[in-house]
Protein backbone atom coordinates (compact mmCIF):
# COMPACT_ATOMS: atom_id res chain seq x y z
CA UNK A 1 30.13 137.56 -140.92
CA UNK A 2 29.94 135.26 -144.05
CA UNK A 3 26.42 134.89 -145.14
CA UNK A 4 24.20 131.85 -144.22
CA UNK A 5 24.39 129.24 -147.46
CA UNK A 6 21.32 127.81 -149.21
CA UNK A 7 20.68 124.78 -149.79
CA UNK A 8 23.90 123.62 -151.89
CA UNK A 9 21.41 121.39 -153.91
CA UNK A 10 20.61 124.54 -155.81
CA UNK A 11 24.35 124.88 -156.74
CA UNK A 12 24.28 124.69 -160.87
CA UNK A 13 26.74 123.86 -162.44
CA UNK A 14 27.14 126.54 -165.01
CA UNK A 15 28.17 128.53 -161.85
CA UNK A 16 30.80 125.57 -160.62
CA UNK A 17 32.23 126.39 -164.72
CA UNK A 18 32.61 129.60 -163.93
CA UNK A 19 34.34 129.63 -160.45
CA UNK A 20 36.68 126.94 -162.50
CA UNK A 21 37.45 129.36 -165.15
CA UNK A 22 37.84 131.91 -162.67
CA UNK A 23 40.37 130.08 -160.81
CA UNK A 24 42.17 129.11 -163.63
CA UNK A 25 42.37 132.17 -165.83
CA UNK A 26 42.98 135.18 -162.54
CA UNK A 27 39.90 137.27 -163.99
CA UNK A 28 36.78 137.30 -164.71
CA UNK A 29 37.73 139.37 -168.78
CA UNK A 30 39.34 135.66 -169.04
CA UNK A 31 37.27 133.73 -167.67
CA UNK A 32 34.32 135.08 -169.45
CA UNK A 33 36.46 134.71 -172.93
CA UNK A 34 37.21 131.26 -172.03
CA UNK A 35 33.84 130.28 -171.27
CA UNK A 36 32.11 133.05 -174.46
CA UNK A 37 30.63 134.94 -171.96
CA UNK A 38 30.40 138.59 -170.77
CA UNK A 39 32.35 140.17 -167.90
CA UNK A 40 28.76 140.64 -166.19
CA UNK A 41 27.74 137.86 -166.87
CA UNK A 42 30.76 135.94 -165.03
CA UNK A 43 30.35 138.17 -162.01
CA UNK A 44 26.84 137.33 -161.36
CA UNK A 45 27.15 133.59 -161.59
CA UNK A 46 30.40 133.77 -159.32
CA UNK A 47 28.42 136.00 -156.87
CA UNK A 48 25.32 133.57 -157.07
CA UNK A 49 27.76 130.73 -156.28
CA UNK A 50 29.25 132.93 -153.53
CA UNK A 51 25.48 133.17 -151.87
CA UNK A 52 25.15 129.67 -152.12
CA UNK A 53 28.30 128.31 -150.15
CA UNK A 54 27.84 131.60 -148.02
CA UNK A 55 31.26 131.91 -148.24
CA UNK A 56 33.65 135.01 -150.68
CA UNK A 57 35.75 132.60 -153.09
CA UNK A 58 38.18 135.52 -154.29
CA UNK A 59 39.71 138.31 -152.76
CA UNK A 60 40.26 141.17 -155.17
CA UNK A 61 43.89 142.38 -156.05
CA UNK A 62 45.64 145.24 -158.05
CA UNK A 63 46.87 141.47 -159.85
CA UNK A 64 43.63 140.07 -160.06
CA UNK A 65 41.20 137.47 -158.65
CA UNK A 66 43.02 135.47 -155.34
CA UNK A 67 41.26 132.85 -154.45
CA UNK A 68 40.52 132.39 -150.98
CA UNK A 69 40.63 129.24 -148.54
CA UNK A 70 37.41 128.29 -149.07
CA UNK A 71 38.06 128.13 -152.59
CA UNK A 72 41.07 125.90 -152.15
CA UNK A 73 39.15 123.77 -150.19
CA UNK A 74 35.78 123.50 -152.86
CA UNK A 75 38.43 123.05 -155.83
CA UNK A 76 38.66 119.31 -155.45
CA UNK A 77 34.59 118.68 -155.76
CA UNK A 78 34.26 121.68 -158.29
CA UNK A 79 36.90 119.48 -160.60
CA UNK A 80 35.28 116.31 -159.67
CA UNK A 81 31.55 118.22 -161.21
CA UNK A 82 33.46 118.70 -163.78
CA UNK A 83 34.94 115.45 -164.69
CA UNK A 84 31.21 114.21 -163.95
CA UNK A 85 29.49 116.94 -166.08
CA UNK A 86 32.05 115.99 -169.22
CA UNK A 87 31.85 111.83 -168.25
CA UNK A 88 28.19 111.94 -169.45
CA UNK A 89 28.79 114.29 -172.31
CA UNK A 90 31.59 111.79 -173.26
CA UNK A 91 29.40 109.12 -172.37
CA UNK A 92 26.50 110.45 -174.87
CA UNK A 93 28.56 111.67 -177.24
CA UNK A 94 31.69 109.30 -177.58
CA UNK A 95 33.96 112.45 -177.64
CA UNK A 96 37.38 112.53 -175.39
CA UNK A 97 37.32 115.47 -172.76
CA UNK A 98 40.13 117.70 -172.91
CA UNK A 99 42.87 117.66 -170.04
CA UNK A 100 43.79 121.00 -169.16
CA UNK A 101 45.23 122.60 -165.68
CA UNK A 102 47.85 122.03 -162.88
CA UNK A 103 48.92 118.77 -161.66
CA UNK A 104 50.81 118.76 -158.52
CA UNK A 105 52.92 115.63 -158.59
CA UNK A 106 55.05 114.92 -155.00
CA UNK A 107 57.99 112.59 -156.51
CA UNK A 108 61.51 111.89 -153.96
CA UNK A 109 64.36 114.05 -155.19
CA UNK A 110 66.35 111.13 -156.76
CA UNK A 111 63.56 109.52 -158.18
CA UNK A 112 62.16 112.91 -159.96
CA UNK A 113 65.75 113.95 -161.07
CA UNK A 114 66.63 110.30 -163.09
CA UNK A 115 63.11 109.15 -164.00
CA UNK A 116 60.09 111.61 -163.86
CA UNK A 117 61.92 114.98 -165.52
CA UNK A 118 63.59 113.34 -168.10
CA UNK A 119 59.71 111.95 -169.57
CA UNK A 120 58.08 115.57 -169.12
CA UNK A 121 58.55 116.33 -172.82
CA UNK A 122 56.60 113.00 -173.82
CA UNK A 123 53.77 114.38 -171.46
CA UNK A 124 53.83 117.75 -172.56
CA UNK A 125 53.50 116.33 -176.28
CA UNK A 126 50.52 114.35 -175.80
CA UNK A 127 49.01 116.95 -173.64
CA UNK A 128 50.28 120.37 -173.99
CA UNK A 129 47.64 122.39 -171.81
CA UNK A 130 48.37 120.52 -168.84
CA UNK A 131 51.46 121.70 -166.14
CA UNK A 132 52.95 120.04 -163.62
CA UNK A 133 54.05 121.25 -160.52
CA UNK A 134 56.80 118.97 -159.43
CA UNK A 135 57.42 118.98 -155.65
CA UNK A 136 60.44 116.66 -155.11
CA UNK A 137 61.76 117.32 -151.53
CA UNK A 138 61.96 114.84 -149.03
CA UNK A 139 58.73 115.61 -147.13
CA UNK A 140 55.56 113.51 -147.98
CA UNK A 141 53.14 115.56 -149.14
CA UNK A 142 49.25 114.75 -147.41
CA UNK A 143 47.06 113.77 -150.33
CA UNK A 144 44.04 113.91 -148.02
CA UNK A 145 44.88 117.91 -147.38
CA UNK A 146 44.93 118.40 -151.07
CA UNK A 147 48.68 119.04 -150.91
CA UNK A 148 49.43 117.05 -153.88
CA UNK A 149 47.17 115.26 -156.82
CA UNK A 150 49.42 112.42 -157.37
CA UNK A 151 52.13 110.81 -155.78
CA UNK A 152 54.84 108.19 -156.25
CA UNK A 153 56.08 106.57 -153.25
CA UNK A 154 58.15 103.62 -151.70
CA UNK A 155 55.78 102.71 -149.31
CA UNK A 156 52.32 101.87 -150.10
CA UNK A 157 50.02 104.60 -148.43
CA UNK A 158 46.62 103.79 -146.14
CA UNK A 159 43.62 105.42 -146.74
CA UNK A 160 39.97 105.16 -147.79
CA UNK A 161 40.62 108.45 -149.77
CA UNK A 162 43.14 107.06 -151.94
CA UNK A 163 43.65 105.36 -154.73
CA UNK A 164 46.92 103.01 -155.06
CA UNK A 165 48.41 100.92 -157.57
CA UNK A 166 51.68 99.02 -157.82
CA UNK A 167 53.53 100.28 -160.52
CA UNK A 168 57.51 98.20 -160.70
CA UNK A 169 59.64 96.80 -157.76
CA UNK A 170 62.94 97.08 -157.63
CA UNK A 171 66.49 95.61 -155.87
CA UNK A 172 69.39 97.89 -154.86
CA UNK A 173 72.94 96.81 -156.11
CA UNK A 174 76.46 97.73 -155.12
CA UNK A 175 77.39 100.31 -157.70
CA UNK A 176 80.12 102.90 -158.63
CA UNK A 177 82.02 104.40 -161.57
CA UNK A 178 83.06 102.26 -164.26
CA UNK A 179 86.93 103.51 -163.46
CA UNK A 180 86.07 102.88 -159.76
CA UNK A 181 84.74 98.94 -161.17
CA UNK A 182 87.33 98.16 -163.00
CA UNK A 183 90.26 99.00 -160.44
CA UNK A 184 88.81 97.37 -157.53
CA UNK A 185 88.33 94.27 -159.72
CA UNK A 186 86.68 91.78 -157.66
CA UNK A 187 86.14 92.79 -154.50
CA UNK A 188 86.90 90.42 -151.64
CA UNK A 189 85.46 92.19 -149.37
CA UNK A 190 82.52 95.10 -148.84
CA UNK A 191 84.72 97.23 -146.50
CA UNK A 192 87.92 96.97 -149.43
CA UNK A 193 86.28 100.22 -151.85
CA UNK A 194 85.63 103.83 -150.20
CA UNK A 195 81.46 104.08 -149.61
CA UNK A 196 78.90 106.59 -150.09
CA UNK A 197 76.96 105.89 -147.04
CA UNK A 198 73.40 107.78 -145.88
CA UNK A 199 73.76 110.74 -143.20
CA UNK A 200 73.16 109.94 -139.57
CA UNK A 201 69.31 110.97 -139.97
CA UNK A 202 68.72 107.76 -141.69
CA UNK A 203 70.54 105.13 -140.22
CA UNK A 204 67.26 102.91 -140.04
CA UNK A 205 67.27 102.95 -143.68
CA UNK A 206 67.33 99.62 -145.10
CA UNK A 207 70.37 100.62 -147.79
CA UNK A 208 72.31 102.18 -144.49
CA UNK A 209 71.85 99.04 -142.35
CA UNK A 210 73.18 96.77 -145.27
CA UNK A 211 76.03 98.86 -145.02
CA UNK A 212 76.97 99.14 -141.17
CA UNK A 213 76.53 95.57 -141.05
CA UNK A 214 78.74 93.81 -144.07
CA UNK A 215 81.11 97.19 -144.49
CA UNK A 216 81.61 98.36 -140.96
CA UNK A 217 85.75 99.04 -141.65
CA UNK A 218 84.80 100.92 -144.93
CA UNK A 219 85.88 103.91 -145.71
CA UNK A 220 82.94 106.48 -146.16
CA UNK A 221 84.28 108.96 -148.55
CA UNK A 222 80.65 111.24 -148.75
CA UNK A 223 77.71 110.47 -146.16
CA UNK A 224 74.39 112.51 -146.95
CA UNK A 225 71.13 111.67 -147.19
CA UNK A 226 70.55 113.83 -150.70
CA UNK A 227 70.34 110.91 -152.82
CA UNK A 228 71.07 113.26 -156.07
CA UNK A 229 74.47 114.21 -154.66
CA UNK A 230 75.24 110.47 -153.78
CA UNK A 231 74.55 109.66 -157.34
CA UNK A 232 76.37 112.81 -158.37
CA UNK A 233 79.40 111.31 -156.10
CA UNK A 234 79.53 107.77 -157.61
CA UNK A 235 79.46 109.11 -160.88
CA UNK A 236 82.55 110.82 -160.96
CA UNK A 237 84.16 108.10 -158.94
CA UNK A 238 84.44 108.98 -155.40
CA UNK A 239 82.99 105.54 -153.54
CA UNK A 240 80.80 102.93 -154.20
CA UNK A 241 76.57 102.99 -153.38
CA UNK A 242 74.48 100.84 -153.02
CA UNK A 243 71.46 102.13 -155.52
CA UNK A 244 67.97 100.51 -157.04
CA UNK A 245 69.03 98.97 -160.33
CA UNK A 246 67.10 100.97 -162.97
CA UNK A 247 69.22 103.72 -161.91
CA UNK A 248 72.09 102.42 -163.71
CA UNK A 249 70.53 102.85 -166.79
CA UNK A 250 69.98 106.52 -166.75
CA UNK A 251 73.53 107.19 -164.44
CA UNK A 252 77.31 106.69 -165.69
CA UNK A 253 77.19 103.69 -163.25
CA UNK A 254 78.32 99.93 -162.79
CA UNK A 255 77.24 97.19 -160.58
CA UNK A 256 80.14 96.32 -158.22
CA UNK A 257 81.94 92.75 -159.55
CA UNK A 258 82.34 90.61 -156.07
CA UNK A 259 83.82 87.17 -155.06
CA UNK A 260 81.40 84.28 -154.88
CA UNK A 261 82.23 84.38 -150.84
CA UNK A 262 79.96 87.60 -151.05
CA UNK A 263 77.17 86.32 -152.60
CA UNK A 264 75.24 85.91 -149.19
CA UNK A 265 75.29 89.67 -148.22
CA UNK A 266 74.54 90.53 -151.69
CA UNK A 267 71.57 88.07 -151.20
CA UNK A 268 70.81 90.72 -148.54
CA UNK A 269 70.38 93.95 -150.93
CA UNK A 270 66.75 95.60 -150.18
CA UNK A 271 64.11 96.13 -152.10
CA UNK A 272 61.98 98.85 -153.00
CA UNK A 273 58.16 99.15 -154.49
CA UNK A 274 56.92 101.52 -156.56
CA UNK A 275 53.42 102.97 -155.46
CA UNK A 276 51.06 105.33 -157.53
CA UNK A 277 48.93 107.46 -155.30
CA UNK A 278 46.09 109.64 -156.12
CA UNK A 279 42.96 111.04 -153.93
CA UNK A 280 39.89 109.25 -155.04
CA UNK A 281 37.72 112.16 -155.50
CA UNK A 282 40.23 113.23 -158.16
CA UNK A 283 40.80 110.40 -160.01
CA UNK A 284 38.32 110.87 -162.97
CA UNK A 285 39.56 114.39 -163.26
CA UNK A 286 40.55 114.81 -166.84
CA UNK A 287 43.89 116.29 -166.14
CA UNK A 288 44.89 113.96 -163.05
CA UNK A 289 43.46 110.88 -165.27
CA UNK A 290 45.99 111.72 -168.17
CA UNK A 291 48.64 112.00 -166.18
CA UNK A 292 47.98 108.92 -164.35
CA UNK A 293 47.54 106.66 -167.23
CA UNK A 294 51.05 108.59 -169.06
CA UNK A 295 53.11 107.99 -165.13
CA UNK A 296 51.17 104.06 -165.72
CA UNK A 297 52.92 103.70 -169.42
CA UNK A 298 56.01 104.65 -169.04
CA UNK A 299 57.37 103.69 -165.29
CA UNK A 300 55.90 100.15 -165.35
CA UNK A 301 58.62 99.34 -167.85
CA UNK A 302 60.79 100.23 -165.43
C-alpha cells in the first residue's frame, strides 16, 4: 500500500530539482553531479519527495532509475515549478534560463518529412541541449494525456488546456512532374492526366472529393493515403496530385497548366490552416517555449 501523502504544500522545491534531474539523467551519481550534490544527498530529497506525494517515483533497474506512472503523470507540474522557479530568477536577475530536455513534437507524416526535419539543424544550433522526439504518424496524439508537448495540426483543436495559435494557411493546387507538365500541356480537362488519388479510408477528404467530382473518368495510377509516397509518386512522374502549395517549393513539382474553361473547379481547390498546439501548463517551460517561438519563426513564412 503506497503511503498516505502530506500535505503537498510542504513539497520544496529543491526536492521537485532533484526528481527533475533524476528523471533526466537515469541516476541519482548523475543527477547529484548535475545538480553538485552527493549521491546521499539526492536519495534523501527524492525519498522525502516520495513521502510527500505518498507515492514511489522510480523503480530500480540493473539500467538504472525507471520512472514510474506517477512520475509521468507529476512531470508536467514538476517542469511547470521549474519554469516558475527560473521566471522569477530571470525576472530578478535579467538572465535567460537555459532550455534543456525532450520535446515531443506530433507533426503529420508529409508535413514533418518536407517542412519540420529539414529545419532541425537550425534548432539544434540555437539550442543544442534540447531533443526532439518527432512522432509523425497519422494518429493525433492527446495533448491533454501528456502524449505530446506540441503539436501542428490542420484543424484547430478545443480545449481549455491548450494553447493555439494560427501559424500560415494554405491552398492545394493540381501538381505533377515537370516532364508530366510539360507533355500534358494544357489540360482540357481534369480526367485527361493519370491521378494520384487518396485510399478508400479517406474519401471524405476534402482533396479526394475535389477529385471524384471534376476527375471521375481519370485514371488513378497510385491511390494511398501515405501522403509521403504520393509526393514520392508525382515526383518521378507517375500522375498528377492535388497538394498544398508550399510543397512545391521543397518537392521536384509543378502546378498543373489548365484551360480557362477550368478555372471554376480550380476555384474549388481546398484549403488548409496551420495550427500550433501546446498544453497550457507547459507553455512557459523553457524547453517547450524555445521550441515554440523557433516552430513560430520559421513556418509563418510559409
Amino acid at each position: 500500500m503506497p503511503a498516505k501523502p502530506q500535505d503537498l504544500g510542504d513539497t520544496r522545491w529543491d526536492d521537485v530539482r532533484v526528481f527533475l534531474a533524476v528523471h533526466r539523467h537515469g541516476s541519482l551519481g548523475q543527477a547529484g553531479a548535475r545538480l553538485g550534490l552527493d549521491t546521499s544527498t539526492v536519495s534523501r530529497r527524492l525519498t522525502a519527495l516520495e513521502a510527500s506525494l505518498g507515492a514511489r517515483l522510480f523503480d530500480r533497474t540493473r539500467d538504472g532509475l525507471v520512472p514510474t506512472r506517477v512520475a509521468e503523470l507529476v512531470l508536467p507540474a514538476a517542469e511547470a515549478m521549474e519554469a516558475a522557479h527560473r521566471r522569477l530568477a530571470r525576472d530578478a536577475s535579467g538572465a535567460e534560463a537555459d532550455a534543456e530536455g525532450v520535446v515531443r513534437l506530433s507533426v503529420a507524416p508529409g508535413f514533418a518529412d518536407s517542412f519540420v526535419v529539414r529545419r532541425l539543424p537550425r534548432l539544434r544550433a540555437l539550442h543544442p541541449k534540447i531533443r526532439v522526439e518527432l512522432d509523425a504518424s497519422v494518429r493525433v496524439l492527446d495533448l491533454t494525456r501528456h502524449e505530446a508537448d506540441l503539436a501542428l495540426r490542420s484543424i484547430r483543436p478545443e480545449g481549455a488546456d491548450l494553447v493555439v495559435t494560427k501559424l500560415a494557411s494554405a491552398r492545394w493546387v493540381a501538381a505533377a512532374s515537370e516532364q508530366l507538365v510539360e507533355d500534358a500541356g494544357p489540360v482540357e480537362a481534369w480526367d485527361a492526366v493519370p491521378w494520384i488519388a487518396w485510399d478508400r479510408d479517406l474519401t471524405s477528404f476534402p482533396a479526394a472529393r475535389w477529385l471524384a467530382r471534376h476527375a471521375p473518368g481519370a485514371e488513378i495510377a497510385l491511390r494511398t493515403s501515405f501522403f509521403v509516397s504520393q509526393l514520392t509518386a508525382a515526383e518521378i512522374g507517375l500522375g498528377a496530385l492535388l497538394v498544398p502549395e508550399p510543397y512545391l517549393e521543397v518537392h521536384a513539382l509543378a502546378p498543373l497548366r489548365f484551360a480557362s474553361a477550368l478555372e471554376p473547379s480550380a476555384a474549388e481547390w481546398p484549403t488548409d490552416d496551420l495550427w500550433l498546439v501546446g498544453h497550457r501548463a507547459l507553455r512557459d517551460v523553457p524547453r517547450v517555449a524555445a521550441v515554440w517561438s523557433f516552430l513560430i519563426d520559421e513556418l509563418r513564412s510559409l
